[in-house]
N, C-alpha and C. Protein backbone atom coordinates (compact mmCIF):
# COMPACT_ATOMS: atom_id res chain seq x y z
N UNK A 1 -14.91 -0.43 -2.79
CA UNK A 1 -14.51 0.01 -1.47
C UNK A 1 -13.08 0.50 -1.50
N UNK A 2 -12.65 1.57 -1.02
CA UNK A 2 -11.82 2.10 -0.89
C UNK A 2 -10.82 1.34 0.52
N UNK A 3 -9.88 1.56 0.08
CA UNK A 3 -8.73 1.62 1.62
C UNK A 3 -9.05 2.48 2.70
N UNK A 4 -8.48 2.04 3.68
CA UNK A 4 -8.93 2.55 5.06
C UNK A 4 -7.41 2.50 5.64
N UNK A 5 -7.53 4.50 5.53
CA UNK A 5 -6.11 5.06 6.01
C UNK A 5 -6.19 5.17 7.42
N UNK A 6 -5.45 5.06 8.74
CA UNK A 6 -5.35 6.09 9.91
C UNK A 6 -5.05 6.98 9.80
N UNK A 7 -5.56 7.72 10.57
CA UNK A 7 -5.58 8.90 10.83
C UNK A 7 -4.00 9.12 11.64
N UNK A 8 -3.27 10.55 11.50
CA UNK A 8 -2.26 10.45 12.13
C UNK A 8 -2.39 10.45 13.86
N UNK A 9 -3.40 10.90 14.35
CA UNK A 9 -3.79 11.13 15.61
C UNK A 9 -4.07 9.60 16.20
N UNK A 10 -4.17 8.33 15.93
CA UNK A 10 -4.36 6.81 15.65
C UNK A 10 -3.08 6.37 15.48
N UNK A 11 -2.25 6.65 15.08
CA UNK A 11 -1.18 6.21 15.04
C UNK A 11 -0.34 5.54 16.21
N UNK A 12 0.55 5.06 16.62
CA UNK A 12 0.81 4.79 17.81
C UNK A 12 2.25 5.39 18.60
N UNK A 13 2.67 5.95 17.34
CA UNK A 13 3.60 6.60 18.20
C UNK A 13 2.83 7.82 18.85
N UNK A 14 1.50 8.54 17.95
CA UNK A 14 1.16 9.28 18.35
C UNK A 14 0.23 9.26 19.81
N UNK A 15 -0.31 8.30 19.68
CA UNK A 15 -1.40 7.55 21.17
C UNK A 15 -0.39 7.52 21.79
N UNK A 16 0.72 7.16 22.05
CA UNK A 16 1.82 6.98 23.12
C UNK A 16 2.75 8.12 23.55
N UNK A 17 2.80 8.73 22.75
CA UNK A 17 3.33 10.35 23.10
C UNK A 17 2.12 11.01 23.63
N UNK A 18 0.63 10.78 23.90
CA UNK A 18 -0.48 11.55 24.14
C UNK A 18 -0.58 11.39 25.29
N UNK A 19 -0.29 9.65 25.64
CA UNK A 19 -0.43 9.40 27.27
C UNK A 19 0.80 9.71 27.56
N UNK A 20 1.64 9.95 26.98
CA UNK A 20 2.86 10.48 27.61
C UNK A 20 2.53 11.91 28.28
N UNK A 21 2.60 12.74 27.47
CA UNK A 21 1.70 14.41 28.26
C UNK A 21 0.77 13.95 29.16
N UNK A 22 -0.11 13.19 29.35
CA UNK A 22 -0.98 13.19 29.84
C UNK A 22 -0.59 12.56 31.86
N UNK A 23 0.31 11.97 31.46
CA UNK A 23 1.13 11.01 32.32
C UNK A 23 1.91 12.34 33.20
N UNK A 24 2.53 13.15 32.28
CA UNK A 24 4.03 14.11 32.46
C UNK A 24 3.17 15.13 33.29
N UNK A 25 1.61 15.39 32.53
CA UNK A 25 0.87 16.74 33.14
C UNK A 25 0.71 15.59 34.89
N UNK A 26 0.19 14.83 34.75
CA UNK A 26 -0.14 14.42 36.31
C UNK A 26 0.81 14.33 37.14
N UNK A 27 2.15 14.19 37.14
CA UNK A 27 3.03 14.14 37.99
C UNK A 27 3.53 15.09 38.73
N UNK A 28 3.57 16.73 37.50
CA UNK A 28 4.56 17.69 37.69
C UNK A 28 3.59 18.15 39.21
N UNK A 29 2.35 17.90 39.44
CA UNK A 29 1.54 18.38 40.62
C UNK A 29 2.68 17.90 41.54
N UNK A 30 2.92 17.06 42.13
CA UNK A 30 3.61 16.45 42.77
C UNK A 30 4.70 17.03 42.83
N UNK A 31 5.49 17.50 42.41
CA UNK A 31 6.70 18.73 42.34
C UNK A 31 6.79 19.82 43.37
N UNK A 32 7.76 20.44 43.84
CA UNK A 32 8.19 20.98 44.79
C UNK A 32 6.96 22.54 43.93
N UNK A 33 6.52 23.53 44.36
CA UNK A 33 6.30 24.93 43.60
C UNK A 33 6.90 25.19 42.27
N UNK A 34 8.29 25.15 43.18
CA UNK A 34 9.38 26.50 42.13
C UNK A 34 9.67 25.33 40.92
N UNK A 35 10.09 24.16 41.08
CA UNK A 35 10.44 23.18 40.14
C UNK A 35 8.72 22.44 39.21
N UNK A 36 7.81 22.75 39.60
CA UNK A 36 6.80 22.74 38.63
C UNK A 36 6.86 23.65 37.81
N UNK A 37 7.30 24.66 38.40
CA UNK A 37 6.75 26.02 37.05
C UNK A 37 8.30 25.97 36.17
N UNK A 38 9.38 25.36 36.80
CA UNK A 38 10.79 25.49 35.96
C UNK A 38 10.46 24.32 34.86
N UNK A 39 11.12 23.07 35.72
CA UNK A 39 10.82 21.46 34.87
C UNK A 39 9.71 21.30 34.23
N UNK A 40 8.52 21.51 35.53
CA UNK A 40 7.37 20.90 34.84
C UNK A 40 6.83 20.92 33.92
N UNK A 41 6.54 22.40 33.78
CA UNK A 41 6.13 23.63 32.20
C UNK A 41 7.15 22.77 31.35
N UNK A 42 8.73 23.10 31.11
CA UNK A 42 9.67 22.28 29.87
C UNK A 42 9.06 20.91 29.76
N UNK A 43 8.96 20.02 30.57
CA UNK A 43 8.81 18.83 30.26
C UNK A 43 6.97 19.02 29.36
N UNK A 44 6.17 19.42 30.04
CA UNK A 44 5.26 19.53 28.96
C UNK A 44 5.33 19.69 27.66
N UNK A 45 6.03 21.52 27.49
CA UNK A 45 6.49 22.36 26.48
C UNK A 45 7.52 20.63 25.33
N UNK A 46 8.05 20.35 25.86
CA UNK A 46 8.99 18.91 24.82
C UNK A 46 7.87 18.05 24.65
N UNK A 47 6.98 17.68 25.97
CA UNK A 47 6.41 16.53 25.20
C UNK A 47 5.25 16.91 24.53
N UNK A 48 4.61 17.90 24.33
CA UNK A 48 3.71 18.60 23.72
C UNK A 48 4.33 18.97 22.42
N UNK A 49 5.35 19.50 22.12
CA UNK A 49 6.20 19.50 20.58
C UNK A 49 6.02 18.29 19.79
N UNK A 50 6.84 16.96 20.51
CA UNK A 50 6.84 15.86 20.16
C UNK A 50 5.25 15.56 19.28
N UNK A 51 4.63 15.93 20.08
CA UNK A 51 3.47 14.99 19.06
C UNK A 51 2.90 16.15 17.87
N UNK A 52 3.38 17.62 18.50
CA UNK A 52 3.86 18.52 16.68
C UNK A 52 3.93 17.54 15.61
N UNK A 53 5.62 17.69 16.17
CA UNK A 53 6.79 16.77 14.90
C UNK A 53 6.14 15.66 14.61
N UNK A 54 5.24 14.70 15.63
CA UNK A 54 5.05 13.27 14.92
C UNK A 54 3.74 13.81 13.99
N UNK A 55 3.30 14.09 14.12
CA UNK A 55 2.28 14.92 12.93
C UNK A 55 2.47 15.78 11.72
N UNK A 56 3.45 16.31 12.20
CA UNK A 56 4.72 16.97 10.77
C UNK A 56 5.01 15.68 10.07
N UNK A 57 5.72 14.96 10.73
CA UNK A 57 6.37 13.86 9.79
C UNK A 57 5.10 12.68 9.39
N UNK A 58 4.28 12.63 9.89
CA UNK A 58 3.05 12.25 9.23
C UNK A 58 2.74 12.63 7.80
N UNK A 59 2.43 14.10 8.12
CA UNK A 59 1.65 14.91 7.30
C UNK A 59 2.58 15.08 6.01
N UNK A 60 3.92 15.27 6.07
CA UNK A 60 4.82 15.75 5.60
C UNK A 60 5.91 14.89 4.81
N UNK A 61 5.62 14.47 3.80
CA UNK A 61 6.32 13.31 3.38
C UNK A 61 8.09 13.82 2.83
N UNK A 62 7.84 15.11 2.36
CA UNK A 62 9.44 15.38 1.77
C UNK A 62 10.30 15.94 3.25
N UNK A 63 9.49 15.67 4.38
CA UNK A 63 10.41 16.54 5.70
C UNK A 63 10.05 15.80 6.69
N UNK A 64 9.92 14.21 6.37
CA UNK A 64 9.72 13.52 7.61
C UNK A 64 10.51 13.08 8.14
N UNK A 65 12.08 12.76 7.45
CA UNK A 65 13.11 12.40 8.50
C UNK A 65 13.57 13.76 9.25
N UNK A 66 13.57 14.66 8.65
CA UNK A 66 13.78 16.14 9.43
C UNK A 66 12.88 16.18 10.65
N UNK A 67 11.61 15.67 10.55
CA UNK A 67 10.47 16.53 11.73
C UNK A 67 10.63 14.87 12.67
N UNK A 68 10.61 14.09 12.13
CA UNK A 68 11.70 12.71 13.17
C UNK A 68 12.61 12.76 14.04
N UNK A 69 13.49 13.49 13.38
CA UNK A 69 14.61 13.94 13.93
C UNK A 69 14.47 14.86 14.95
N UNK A 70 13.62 15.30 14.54
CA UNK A 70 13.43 16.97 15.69
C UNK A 70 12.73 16.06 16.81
N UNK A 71 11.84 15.04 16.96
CA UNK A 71 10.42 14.61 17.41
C UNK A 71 11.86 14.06 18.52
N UNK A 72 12.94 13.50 17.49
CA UNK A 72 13.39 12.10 18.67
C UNK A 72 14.41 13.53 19.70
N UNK A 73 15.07 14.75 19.22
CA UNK A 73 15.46 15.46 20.24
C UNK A 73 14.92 16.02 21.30
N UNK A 74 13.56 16.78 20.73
CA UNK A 74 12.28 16.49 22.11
C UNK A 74 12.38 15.67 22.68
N UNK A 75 12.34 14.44 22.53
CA UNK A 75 12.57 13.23 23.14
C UNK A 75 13.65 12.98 23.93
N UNK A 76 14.62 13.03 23.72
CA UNK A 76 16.01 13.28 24.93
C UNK A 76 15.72 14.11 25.25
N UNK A 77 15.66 15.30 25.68
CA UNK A 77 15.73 16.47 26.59
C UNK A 77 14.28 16.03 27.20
N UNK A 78 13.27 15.37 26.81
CA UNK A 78 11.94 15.25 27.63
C UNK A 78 12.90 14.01 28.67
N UNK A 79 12.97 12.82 28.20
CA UNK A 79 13.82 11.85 29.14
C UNK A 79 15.14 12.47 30.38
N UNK A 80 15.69 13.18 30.00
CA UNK A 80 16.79 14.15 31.00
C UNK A 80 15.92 15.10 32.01
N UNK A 81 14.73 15.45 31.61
CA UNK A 81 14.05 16.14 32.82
C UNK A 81 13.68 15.01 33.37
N UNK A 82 12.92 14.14 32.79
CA UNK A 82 12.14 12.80 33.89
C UNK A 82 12.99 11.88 34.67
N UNK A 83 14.57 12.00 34.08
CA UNK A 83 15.63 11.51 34.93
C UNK A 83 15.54 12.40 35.91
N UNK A 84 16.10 13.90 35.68
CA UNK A 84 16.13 14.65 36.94
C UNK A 84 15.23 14.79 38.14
N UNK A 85 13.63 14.68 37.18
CA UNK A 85 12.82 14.59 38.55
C UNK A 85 12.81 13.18 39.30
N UNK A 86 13.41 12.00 39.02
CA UNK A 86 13.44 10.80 39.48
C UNK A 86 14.54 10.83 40.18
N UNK A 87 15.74 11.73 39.95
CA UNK A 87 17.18 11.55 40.89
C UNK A 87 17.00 12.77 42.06
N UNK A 88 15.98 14.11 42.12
CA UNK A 88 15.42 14.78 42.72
C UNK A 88 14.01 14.20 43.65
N UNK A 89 14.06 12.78 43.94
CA UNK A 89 12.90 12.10 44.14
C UNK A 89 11.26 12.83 43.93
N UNK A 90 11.36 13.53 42.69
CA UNK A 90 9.86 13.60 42.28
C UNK A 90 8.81 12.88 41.99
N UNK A 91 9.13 11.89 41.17
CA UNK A 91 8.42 10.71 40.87
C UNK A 91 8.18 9.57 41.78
N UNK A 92 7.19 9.41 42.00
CA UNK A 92 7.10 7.98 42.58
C UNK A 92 6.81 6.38 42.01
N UNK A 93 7.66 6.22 42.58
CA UNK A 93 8.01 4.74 41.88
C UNK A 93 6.76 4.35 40.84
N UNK A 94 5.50 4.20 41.25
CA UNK A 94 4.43 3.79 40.37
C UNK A 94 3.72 4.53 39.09
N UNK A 95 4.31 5.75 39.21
CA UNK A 95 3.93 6.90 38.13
C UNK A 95 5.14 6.37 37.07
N UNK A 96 6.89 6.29 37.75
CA UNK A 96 7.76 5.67 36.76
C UNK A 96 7.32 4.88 36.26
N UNK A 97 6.69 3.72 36.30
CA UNK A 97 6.91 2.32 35.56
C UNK A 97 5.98 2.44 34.58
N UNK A 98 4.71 3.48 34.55
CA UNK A 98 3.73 3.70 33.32
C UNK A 98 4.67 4.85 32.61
N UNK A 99 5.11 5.75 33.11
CA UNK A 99 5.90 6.56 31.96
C UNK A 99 7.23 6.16 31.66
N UNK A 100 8.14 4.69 32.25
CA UNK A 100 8.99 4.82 31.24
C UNK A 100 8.61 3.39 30.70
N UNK A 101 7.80 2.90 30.69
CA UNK A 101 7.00 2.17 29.59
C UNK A 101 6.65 2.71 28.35
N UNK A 102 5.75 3.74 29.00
CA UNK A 102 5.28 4.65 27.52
C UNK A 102 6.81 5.43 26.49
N UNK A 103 8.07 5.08 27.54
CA UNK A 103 8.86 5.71 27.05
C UNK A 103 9.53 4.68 25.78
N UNK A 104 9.77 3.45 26.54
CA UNK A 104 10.06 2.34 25.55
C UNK A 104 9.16 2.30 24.43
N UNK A 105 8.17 2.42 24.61
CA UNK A 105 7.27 1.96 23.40
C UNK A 105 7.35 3.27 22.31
N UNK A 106 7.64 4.07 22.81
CA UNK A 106 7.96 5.42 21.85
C UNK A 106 9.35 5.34 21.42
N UNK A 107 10.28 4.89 22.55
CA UNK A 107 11.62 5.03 21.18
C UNK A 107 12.01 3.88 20.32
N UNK A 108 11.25 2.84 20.49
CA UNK A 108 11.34 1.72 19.73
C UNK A 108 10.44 1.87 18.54
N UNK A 109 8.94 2.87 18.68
CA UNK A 109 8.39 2.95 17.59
C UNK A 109 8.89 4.27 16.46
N UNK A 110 9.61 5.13 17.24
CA UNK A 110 10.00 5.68 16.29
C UNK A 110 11.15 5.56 15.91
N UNK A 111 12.06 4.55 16.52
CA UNK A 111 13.79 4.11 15.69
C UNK A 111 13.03 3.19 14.32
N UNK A 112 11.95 3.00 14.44
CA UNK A 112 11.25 2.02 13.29
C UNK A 112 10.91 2.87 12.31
N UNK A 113 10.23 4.12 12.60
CA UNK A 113 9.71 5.11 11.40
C UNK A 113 11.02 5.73 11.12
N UNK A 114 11.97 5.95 11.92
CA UNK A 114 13.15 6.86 11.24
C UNK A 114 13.69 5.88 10.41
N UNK A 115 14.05 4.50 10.15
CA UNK A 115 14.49 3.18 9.76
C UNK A 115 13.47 3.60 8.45
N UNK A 116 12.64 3.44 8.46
CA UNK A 116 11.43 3.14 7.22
C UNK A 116 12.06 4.50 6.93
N UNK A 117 12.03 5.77 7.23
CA UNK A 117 12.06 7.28 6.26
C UNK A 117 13.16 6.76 5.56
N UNK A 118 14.42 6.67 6.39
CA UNK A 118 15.77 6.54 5.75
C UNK A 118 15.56 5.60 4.26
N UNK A 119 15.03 4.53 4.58
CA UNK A 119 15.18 3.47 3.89
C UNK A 119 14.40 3.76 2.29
N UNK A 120 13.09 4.49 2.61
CA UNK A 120 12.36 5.20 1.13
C UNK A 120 13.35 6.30 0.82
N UNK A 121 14.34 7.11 1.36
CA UNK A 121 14.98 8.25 0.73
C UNK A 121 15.88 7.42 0.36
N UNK A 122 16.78 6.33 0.83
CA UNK A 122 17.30 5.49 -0.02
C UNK A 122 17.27 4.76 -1.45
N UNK A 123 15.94 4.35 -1.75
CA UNK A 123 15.35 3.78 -2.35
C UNK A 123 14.75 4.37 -3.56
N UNK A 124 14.53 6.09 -3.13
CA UNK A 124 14.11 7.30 -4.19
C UNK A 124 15.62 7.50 -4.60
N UNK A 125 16.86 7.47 -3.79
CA UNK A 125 17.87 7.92 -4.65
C UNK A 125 18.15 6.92 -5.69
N UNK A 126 18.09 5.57 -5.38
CA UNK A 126 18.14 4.58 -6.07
C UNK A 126 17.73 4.86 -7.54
N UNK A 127 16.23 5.09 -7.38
CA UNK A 127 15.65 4.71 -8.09
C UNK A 127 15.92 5.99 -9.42
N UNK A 128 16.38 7.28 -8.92
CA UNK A 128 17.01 8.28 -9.67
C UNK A 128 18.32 8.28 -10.26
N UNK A 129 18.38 6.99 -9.70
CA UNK A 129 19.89 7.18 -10.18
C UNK A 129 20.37 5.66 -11.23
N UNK A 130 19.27 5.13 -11.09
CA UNK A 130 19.34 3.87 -12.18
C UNK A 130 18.78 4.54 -13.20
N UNK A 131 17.81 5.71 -13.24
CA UNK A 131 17.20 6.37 -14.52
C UNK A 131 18.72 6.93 -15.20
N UNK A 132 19.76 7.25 -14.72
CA UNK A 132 20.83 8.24 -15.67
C UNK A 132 20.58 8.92 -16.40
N UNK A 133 21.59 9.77 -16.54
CA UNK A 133 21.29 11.18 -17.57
C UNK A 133 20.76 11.12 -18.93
N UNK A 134 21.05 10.59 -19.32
CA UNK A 134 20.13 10.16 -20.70
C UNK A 134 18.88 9.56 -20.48
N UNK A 135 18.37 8.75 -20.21
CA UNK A 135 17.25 8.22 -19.79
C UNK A 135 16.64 9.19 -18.69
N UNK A 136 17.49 9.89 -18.06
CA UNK A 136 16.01 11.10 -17.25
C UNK A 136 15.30 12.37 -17.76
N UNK A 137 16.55 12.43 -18.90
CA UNK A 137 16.42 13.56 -19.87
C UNK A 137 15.17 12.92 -20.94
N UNK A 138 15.06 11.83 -20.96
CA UNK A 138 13.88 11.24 -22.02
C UNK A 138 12.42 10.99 -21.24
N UNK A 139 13.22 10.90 -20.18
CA UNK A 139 11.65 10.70 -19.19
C UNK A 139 10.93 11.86 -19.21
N UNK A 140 11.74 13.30 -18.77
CA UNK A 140 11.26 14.61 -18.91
C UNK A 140 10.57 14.90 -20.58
N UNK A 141 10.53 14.63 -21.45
CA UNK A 141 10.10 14.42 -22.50
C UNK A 141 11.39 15.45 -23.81
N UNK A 142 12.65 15.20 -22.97
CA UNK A 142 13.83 15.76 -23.98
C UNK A 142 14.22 14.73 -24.82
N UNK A 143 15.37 14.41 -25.14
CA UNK A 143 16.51 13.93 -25.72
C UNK A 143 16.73 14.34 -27.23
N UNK A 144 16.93 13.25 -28.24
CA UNK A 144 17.02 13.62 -29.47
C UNK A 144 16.24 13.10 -30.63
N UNK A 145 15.94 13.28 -31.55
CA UNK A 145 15.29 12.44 -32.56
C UNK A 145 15.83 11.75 -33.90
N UNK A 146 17.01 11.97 -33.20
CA UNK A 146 17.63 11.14 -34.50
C UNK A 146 17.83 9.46 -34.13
């Protein structure tokens, strides 16, 4: 029997960024006209990226603190619109408390995967760098034969 991978779509930052859009699409109704088609559309357009990048950095092992990185700036500029529509009283109180739930649980799960990327690119430099020049040159199948 083999291991049993998830799927990146299973994942939970990714399930939580999904009800996040899903959350962000039901509210913007509720929006004045002109500020649905401004905010509403961006706030989609970010949180619809976001689960891009968390699938980049899934998929993507040599560019996952990069597509992290990008995932968590979507991520502020998605939070600064959902402030604005909350200080513009768009939101109503009961729509807040499921989306900035879903919000906690997303930046706590991904300060954890950016923590884990950092920590394996750490750990690869490490580990390149206890090999040294002589010994990496022998690993490649160089050195000398005398």
């Amino acid at each position: 029997m083999g291991k049993s991978y998830k799927r990146w779509e299973e994942t939970g930052i990714y399930a939580d960024t999904y009800e996040l859009v899903k959350s962000v699409h039901s509210v913007i109704y509720d929006f004045p006209k002109k500020d649905r088609v401004v905010i509403g559309d961006k706030m989609i357009d970010k949180a619809t990226s976001m689960i891009a990048f968390s699938g980049m950095a899934y998929k993507l092992a040599d560019k996952r603190l990069e597509c992290i990185d990008r995932f968590i700036c979507e991520f502020e500029i998605l939070k600064t619109y959902l402030r604005m529509a909350i200080d513009l009283k768009y939101l109503r109180p009961a729509k807040q408390v499921k989306i900035f739930s879903l919000i906690q649980r997303i930046d706590e799960g991904v300060m954890k995967w950016r923590k884990s990327a950092i920590s394996k690119i750490q750990a690869s430099k490490v580990s390149n760098y206890d090999l040294g020049p002589d010994k990496q040159n022998q690993s490649r199948g160089g050195g000398s034969f005398i």
